[in-house]
N, C-alpha and C. Protein backbone atom coordinates (compact mmCIF):
# COMPACT_ATOMS: atom_id res chain seq x y z
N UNK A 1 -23.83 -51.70 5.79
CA UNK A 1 -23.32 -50.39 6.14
C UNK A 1 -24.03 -49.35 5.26
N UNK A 2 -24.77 -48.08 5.99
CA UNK A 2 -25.20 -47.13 4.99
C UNK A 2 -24.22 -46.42 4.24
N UNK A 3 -24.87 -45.45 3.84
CA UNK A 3 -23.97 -44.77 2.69
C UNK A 3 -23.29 -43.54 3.68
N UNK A 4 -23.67 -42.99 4.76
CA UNK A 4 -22.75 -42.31 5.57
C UNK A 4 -21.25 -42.96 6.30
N UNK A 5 -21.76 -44.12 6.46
CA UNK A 5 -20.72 -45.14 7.11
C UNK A 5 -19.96 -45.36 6.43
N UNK A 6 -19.85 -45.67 5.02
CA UNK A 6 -19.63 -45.90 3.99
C UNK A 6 -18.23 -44.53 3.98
N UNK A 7 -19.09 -43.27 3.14
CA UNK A 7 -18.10 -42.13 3.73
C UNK A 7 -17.49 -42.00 4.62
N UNK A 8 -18.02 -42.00 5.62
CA UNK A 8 -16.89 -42.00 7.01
C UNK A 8 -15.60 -42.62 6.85
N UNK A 9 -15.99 -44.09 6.56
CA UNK A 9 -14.46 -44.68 6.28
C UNK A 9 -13.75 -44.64 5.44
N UNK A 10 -14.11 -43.77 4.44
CA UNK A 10 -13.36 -43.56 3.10
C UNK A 10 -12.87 -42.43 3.31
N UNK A 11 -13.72 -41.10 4.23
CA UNK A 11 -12.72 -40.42 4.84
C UNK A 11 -12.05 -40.94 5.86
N UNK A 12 -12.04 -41.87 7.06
CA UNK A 12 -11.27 -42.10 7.50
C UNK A 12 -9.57 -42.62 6.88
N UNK A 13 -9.85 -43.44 5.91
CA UNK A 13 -9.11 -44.04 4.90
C UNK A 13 -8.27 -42.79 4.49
N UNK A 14 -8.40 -41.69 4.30
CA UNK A 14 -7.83 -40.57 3.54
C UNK A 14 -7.10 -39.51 4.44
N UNK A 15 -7.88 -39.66 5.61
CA UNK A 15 -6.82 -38.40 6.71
C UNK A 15 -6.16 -39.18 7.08
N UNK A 16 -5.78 -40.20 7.51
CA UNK A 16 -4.74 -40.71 7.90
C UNK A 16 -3.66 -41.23 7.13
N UNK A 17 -3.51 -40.78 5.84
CA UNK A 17 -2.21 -41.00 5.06
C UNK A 17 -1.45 -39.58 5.66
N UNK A 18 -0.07 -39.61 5.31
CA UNK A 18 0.39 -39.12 5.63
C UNK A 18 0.17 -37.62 4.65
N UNK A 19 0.51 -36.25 5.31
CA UNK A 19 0.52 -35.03 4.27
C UNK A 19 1.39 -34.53 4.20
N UNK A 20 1.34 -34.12 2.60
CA UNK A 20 2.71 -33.41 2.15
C UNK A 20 2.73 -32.22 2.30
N UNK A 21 3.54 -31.43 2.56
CA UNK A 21 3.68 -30.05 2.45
C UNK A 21 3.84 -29.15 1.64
N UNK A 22 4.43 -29.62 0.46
CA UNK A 22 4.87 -29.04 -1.00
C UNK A 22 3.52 -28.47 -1.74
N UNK A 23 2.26 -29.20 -1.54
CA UNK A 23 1.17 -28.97 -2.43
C UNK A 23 0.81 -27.45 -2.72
N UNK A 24 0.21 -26.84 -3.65
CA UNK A 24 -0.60 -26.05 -3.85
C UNK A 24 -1.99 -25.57 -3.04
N UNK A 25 -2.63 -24.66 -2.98
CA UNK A 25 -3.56 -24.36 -2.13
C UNK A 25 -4.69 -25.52 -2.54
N UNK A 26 -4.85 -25.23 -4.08
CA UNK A 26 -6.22 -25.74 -4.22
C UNK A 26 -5.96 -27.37 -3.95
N UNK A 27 -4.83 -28.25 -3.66
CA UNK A 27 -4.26 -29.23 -3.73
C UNK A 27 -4.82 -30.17 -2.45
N UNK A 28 -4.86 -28.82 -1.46
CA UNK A 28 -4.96 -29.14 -0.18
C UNK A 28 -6.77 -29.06 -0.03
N UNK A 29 -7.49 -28.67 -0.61
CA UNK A 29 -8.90 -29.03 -0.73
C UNK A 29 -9.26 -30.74 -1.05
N UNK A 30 -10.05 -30.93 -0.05
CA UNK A 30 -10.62 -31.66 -0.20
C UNK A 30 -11.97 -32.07 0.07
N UNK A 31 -12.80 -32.58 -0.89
CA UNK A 31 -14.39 -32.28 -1.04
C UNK A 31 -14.99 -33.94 -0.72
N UNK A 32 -15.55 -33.71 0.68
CA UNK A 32 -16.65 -34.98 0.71
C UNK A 32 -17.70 -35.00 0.09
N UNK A 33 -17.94 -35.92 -1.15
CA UNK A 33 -18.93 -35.18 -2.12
C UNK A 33 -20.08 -36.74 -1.77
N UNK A 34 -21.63 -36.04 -1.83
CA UNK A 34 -22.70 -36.53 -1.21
C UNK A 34 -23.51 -36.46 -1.87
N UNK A 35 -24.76 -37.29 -2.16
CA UNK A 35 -26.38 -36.85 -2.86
C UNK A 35 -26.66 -35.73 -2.16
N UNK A 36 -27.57 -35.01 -2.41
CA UNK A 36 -28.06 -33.24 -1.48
C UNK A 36 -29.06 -33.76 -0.51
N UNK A 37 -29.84 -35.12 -0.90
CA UNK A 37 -30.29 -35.78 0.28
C UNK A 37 -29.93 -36.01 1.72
N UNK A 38 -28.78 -36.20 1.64
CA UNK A 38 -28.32 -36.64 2.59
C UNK A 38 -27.72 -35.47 3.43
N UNK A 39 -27.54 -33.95 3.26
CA UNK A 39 -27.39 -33.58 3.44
C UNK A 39 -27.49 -33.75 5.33
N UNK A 40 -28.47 -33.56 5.77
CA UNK A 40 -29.07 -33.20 7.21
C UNK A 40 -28.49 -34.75 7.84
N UNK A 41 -28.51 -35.98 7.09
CA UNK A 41 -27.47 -36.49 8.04
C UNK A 41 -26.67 -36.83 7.98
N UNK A 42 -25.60 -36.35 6.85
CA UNK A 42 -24.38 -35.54 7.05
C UNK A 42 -23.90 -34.44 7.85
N UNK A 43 -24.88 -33.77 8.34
CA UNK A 43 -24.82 -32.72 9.65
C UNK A 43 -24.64 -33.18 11.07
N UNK A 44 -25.89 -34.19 10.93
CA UNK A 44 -25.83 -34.96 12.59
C UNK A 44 -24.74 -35.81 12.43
N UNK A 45 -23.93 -36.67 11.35
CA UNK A 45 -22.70 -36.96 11.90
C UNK A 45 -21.33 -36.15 11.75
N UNK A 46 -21.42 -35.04 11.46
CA UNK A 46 -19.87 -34.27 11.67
C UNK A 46 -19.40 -34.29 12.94
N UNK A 47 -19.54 -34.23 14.15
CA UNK A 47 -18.70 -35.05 15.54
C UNK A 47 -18.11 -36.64 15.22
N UNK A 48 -18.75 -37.52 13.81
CA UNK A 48 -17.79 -38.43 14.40
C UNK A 48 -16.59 -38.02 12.69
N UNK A 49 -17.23 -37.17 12.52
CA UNK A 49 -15.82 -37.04 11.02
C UNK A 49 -14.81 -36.18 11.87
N UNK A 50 -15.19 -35.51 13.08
CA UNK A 50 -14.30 -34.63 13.93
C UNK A 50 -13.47 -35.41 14.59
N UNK A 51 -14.10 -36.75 14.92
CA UNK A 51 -13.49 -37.46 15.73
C UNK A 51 -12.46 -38.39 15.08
N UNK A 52 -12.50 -38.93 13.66
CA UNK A 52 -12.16 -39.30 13.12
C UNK A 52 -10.34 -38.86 12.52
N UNK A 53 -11.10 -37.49 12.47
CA UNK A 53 -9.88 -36.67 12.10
C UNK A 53 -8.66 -36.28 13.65
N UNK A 54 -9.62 -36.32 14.33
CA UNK A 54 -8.71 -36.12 15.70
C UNK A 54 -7.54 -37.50 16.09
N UNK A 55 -8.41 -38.20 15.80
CA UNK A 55 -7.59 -39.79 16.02
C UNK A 55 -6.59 -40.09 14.94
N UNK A 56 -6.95 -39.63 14.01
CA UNK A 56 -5.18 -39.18 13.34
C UNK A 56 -4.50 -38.41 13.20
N UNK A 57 -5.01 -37.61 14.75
CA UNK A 57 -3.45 -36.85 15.17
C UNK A 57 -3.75 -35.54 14.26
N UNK A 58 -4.71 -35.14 13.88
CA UNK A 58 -5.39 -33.59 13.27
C UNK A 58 -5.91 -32.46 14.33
N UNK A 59 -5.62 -31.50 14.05
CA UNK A 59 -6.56 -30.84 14.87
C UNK A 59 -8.04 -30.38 13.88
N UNK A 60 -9.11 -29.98 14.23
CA UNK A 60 -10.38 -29.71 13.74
C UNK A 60 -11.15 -28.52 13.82
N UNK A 61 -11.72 -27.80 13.20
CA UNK A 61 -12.26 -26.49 13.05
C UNK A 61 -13.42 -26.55 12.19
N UNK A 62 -14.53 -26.28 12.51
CA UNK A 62 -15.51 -26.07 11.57
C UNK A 62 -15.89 -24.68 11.45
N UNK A 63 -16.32 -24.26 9.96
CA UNK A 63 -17.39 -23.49 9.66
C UNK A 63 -18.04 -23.79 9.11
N UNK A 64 -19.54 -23.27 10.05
CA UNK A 64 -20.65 -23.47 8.92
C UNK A 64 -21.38 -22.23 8.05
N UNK A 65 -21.60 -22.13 6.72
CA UNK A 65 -21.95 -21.14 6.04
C UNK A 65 -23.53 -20.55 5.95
N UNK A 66 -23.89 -21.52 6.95
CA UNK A 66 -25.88 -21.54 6.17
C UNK A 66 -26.44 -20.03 6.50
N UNK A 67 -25.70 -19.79 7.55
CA UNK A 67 -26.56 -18.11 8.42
C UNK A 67 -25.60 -16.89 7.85
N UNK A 68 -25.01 -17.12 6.48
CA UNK A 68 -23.96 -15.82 6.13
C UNK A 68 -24.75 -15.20 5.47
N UNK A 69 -25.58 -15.72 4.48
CA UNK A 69 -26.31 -14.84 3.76
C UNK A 69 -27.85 -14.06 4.93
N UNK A 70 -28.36 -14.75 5.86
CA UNK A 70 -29.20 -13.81 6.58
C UNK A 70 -28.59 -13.05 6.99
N UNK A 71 -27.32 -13.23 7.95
CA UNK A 71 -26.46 -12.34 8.47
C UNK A 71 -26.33 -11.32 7.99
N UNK A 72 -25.80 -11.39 6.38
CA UNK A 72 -25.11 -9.98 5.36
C UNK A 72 -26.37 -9.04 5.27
N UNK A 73 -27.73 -10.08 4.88
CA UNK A 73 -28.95 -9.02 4.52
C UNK A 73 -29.66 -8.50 5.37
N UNK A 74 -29.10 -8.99 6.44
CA UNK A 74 -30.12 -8.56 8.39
C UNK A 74 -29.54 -7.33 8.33
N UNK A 75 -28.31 -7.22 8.09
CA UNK A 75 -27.44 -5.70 8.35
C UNK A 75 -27.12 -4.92 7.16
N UNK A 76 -27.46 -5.04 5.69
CA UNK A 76 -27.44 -4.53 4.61
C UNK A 76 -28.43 -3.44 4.31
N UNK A 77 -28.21 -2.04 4.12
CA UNK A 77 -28.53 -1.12 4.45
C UNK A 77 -29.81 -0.83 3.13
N UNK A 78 -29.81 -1.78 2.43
CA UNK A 78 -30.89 -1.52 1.52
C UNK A 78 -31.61 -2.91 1.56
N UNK A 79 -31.41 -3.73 2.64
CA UNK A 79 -32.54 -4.82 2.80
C UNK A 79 -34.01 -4.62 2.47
N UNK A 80 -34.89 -4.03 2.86
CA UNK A 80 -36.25 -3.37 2.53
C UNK A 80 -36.19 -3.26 0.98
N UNK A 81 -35.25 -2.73 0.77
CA UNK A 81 -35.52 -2.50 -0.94
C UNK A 81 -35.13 -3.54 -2.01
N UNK A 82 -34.39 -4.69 -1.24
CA UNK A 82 -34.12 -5.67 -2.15
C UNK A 82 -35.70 -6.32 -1.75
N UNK A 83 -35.91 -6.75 -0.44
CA UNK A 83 -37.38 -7.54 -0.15
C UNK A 83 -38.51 -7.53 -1.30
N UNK A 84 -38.11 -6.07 -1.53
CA UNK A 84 -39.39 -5.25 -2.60
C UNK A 84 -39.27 -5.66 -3.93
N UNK A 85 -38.11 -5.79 -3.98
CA UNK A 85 -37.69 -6.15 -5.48
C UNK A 85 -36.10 -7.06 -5.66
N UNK A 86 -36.31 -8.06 -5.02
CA UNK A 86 -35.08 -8.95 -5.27
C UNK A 86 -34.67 -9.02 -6.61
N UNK A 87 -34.43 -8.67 -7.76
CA UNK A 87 -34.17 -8.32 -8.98
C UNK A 87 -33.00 -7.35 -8.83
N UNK A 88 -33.70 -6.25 -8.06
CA UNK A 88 -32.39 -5.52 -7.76
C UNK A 88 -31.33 -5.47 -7.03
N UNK A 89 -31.11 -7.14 -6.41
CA UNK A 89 -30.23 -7.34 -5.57
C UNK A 89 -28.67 -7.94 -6.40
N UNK A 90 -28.83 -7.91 -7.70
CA UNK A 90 -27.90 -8.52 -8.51
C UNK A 90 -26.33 -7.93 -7.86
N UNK A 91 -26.29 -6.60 -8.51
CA UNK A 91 -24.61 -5.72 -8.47
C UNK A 91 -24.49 -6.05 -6.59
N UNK A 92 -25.23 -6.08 -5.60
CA UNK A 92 -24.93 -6.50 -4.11
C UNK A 92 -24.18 -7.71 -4.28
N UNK A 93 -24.82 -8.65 -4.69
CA UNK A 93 -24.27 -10.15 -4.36
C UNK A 93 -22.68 -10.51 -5.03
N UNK A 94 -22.24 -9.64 -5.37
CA UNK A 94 -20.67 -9.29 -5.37
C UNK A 94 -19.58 -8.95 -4.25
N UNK A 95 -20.58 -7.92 -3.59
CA UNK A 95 -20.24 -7.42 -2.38
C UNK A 95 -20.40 -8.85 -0.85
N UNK A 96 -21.51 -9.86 -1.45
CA UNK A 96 -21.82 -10.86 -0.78
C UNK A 96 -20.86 -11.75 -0.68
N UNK A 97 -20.40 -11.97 -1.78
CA UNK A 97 -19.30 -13.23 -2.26
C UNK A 97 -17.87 -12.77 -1.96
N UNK A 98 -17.54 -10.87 -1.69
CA UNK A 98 -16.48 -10.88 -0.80
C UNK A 98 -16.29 -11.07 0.89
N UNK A 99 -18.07 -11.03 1.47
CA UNK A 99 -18.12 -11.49 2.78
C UNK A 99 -18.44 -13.13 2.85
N UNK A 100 -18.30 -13.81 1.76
CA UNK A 100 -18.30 -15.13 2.48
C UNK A 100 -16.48 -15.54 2.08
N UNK A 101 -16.36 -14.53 1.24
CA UNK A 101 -14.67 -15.11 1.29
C UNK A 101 -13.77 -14.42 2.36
N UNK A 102 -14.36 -13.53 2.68
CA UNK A 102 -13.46 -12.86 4.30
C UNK A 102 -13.93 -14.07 5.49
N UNK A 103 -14.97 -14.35 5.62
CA UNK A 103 -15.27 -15.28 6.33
C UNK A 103 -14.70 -17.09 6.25
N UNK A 104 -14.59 -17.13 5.42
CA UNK A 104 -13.87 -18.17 5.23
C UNK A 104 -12.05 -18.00 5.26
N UNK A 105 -11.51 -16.82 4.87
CA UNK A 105 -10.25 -16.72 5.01
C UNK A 105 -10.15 -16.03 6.52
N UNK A 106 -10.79 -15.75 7.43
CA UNK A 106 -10.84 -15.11 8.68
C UNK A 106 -10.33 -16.91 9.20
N UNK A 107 -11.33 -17.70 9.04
CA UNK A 107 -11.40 -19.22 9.73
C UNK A 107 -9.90 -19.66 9.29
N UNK A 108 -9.41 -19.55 8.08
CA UNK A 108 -8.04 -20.50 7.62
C UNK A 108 -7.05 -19.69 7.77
N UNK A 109 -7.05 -18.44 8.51
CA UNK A 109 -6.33 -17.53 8.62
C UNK A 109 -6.06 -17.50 10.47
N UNK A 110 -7.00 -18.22 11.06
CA UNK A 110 -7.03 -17.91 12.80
C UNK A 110 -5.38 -17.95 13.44
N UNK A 111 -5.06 -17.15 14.59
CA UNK A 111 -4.04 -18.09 15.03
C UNK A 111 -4.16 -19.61 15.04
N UNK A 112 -4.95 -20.00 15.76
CA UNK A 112 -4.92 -21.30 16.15
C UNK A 112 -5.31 -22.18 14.79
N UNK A 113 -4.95 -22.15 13.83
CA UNK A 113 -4.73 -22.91 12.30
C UNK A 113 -3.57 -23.30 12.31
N UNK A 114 -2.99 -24.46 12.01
CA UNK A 114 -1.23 -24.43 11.49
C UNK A 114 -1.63 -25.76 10.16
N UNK A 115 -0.46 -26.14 9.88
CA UNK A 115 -0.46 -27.25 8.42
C UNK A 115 -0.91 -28.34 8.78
N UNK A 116 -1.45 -28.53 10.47
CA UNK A 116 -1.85 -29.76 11.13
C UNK A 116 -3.11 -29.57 10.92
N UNK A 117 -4.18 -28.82 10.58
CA UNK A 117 -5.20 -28.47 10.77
C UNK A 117 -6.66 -28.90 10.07
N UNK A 118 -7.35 -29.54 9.91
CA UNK A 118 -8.83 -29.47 8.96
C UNK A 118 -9.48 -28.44 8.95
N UNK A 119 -10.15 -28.04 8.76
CA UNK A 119 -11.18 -26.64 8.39
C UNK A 119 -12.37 -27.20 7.75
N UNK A 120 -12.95 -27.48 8.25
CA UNK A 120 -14.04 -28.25 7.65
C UNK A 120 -15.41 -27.09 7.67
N UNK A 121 -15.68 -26.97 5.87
CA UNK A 121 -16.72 -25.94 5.72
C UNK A 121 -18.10 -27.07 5.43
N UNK A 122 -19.24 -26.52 6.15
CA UNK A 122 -20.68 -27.06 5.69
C UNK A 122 -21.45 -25.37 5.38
N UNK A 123 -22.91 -26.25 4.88
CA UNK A 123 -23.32 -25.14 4.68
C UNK A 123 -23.17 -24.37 3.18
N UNK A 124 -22.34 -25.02 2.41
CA UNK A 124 -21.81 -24.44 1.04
C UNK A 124 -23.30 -24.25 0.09
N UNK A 125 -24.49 -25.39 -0.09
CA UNK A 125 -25.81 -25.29 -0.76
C UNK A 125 -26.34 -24.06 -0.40
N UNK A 126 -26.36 -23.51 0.89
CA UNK A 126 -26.85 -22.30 0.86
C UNK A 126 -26.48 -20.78 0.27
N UNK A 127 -25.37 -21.30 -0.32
CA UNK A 127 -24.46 -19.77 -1.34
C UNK A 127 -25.25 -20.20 -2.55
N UNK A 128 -26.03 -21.28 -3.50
CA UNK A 128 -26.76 -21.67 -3.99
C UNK A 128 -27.86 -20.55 -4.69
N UNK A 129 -27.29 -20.35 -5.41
CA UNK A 129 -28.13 -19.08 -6.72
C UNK A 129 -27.72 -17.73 -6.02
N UNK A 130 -26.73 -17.22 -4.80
CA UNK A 130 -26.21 -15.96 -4.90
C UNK A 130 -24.71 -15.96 -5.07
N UNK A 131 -24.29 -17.13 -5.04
CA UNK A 131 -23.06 -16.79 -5.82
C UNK A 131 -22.23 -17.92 -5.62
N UNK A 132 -21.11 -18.36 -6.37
CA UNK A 132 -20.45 -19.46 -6.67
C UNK A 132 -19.61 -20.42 -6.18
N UNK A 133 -19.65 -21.34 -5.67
CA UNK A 133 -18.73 -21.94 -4.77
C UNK A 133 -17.79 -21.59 -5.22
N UNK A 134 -17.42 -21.87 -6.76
CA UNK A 134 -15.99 -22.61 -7.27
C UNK A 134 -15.40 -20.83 -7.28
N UNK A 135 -15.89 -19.90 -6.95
CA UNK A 135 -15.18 -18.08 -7.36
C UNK A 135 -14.97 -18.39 -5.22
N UNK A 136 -15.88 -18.73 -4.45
CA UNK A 136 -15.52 -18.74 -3.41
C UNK A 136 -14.21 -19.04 -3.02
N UNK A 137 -13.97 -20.67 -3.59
CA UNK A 137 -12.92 -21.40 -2.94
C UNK A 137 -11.60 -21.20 -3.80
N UNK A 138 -11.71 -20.62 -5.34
CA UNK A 138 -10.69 -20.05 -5.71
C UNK A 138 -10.09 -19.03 -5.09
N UNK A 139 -10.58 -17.99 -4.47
CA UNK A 139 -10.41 -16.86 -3.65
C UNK A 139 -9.70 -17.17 -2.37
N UNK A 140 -9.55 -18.46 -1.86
CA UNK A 140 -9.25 -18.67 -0.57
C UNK A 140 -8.20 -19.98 -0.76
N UNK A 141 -7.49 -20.06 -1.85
CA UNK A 141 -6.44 -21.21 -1.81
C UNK A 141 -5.58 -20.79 -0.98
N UNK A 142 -5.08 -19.49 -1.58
CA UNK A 142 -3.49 -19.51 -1.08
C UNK A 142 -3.53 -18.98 0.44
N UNK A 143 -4.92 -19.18 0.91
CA UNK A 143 -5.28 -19.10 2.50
C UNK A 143 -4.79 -20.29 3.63
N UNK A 144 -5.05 -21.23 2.87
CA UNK A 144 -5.19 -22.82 3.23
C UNK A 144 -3.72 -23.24 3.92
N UNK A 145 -3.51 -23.19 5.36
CA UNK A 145 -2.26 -23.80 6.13
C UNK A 145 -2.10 -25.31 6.00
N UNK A 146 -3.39 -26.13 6.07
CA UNK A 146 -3.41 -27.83 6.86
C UNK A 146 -4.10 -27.97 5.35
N UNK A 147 -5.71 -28.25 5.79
CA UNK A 147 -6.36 -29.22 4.66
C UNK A 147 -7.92 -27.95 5.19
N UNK A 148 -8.46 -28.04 3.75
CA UNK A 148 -10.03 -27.37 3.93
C UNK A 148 -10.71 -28.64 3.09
N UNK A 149 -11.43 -29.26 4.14
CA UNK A 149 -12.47 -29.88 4.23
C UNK A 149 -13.76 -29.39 3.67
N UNK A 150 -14.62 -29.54 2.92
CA UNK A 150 -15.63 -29.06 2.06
C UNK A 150 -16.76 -30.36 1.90
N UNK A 151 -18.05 -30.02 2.54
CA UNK A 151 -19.23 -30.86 2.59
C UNK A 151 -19.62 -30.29 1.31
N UNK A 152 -19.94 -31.67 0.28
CA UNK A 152 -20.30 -31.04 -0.50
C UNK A 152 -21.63 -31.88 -0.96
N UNK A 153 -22.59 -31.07 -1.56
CA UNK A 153 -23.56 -32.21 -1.87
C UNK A 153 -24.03 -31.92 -3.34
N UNK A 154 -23.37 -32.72 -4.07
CA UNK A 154 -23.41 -32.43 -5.59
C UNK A 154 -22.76 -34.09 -5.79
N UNK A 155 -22.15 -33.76 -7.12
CA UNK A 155 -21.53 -35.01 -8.01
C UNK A 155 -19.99 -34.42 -8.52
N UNK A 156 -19.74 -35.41 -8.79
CA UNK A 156 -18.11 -35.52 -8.85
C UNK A 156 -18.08 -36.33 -9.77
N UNK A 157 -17.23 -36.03 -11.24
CA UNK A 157 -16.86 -36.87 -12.52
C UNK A 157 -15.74 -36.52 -12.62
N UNK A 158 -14.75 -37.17 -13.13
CA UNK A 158 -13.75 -36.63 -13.75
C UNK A 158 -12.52 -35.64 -12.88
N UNK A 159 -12.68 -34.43 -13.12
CA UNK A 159 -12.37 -33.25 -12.25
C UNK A 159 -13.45 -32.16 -12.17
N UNK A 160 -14.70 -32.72 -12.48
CA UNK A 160 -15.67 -31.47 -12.30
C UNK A 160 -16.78 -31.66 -11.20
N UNK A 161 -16.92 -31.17 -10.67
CA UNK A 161 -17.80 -31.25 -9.57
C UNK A 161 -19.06 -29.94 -9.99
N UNK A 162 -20.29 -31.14 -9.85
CA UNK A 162 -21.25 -30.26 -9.45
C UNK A 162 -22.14 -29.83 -8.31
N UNK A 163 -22.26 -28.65 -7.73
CA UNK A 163 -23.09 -28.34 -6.34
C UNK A 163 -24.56 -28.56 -7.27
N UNK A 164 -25.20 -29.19 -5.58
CA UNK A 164 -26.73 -29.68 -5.92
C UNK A 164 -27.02 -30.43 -7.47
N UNK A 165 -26.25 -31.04 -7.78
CA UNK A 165 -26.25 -31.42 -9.24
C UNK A 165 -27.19 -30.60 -10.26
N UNK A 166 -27.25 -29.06 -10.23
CA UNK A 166 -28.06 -28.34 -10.72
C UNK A 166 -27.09 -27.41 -11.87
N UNK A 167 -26.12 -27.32 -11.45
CA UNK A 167 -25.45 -26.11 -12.51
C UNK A 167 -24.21 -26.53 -13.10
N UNK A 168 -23.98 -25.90 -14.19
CA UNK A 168 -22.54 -26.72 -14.63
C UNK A 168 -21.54 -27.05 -13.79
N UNK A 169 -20.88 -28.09 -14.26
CA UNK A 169 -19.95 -28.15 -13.03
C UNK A 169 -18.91 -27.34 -13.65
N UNK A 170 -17.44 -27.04 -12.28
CA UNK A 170 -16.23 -26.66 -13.32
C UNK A 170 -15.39 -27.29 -12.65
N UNK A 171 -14.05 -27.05 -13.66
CA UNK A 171 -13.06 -28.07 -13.02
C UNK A 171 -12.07 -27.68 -11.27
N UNK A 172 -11.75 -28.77 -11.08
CA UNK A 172 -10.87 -27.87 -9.67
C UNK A 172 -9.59 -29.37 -9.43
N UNK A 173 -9.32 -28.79 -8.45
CA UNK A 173 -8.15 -29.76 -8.49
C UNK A 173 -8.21 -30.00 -7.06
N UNK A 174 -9.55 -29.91 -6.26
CA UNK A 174 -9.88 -30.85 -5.23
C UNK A 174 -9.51 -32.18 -5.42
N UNK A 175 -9.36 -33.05 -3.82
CA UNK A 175 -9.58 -34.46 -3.98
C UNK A 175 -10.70 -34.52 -3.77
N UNK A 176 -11.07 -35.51 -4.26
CA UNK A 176 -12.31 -35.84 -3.85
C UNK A 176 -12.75 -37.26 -2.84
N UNK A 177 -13.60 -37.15 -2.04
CA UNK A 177 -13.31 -37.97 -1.38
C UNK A 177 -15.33 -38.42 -1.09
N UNK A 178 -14.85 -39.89 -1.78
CA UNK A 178 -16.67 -40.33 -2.30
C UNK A 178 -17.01 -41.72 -1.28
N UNK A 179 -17.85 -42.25 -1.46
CA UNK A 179 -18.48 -43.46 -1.12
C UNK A 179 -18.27 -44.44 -0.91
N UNK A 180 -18.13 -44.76 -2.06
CA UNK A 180 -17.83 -45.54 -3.37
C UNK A 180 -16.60 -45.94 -3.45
């Protein structure tokens, strides 16, 4: 069995316990954590982690994050002048990190969300040097109805998780949900 298969059933193994309701936002995160390799086919199988989750009686929602940052700078009114000098794009990417958290609380916020729900975010490596997962997904706990699902492709010790195994990790109180 590869190492996707591998995951699969360890998430399978994990949505189908039963969920509590009492938890905390960040409680209800939970991070499929991956080599960054594997990323792309971790992409081509999210239909069967959809399917997976459907067959225990979940409903399923994805977002993916990879096109937020072209999106913000396609329509950002000083694009040309960051191009010129990306240096001066620093004090913006504040303004960035409140449109990927409207975007993400728009998704866990839909009507059609309830406590039955996954939310499954990909795409997170590409917020990757403009701004922080862990300020993202703090921002969006007390959003969380069901479960937010999080592709993640970093490492997981302890309680610290690192994206792209490149930057410190920090702590969170995700599950984590590995391989292994």
């Amino acid at each position: 069995m590869n190492e996707i298969d591998t995951l699969l059933n360890a998430y399978k193994r994990f949505v189908q316990l039963p969920w509590k309701d009492n938890l905390s936002g960040a409680e209800k995160v939970w991070f499929v954590v991956y080599d960054p390799p594997l990323e792309r086919r971790i992409r081509f199988r999210l239909p069967d982690f959809e399917t997976v989750t459907k067959k225990a009686g979940h409903s399923w929602i994805s977002l993916d994050l990879t096109d937020v940052f072209a999106e913000w700078m396609a329509n950002h009114r000083y694009r040309e002048a960051y191009f010129e000098s990306p240096e001066d794009m620093g004090p913006a990417l504040q303004e960035f990190n409140d449109v990927v958290v409207a975007n993400l609380e728009n998704a866990l916020t839909a009507s059609d969300i309830d406590n039955n729900t996954i939310v499954a975010i990909t795409g997170l490596a590409s917020l990757f040097g403009l701004t922080r997962a862990s300020s993202v997904l703090e921002k969006v706990t007390t959003s969380i109805r069901g479960r937010l699902l999080v592709f993640f492709p970093g490492q997981h010790e302890g309680s610290s998780y690192r994206l792209l195994d490149a930057r410190d990790g920090w702590n969170y109180l995700a599950i984590p949900i590995k391989s292994e």
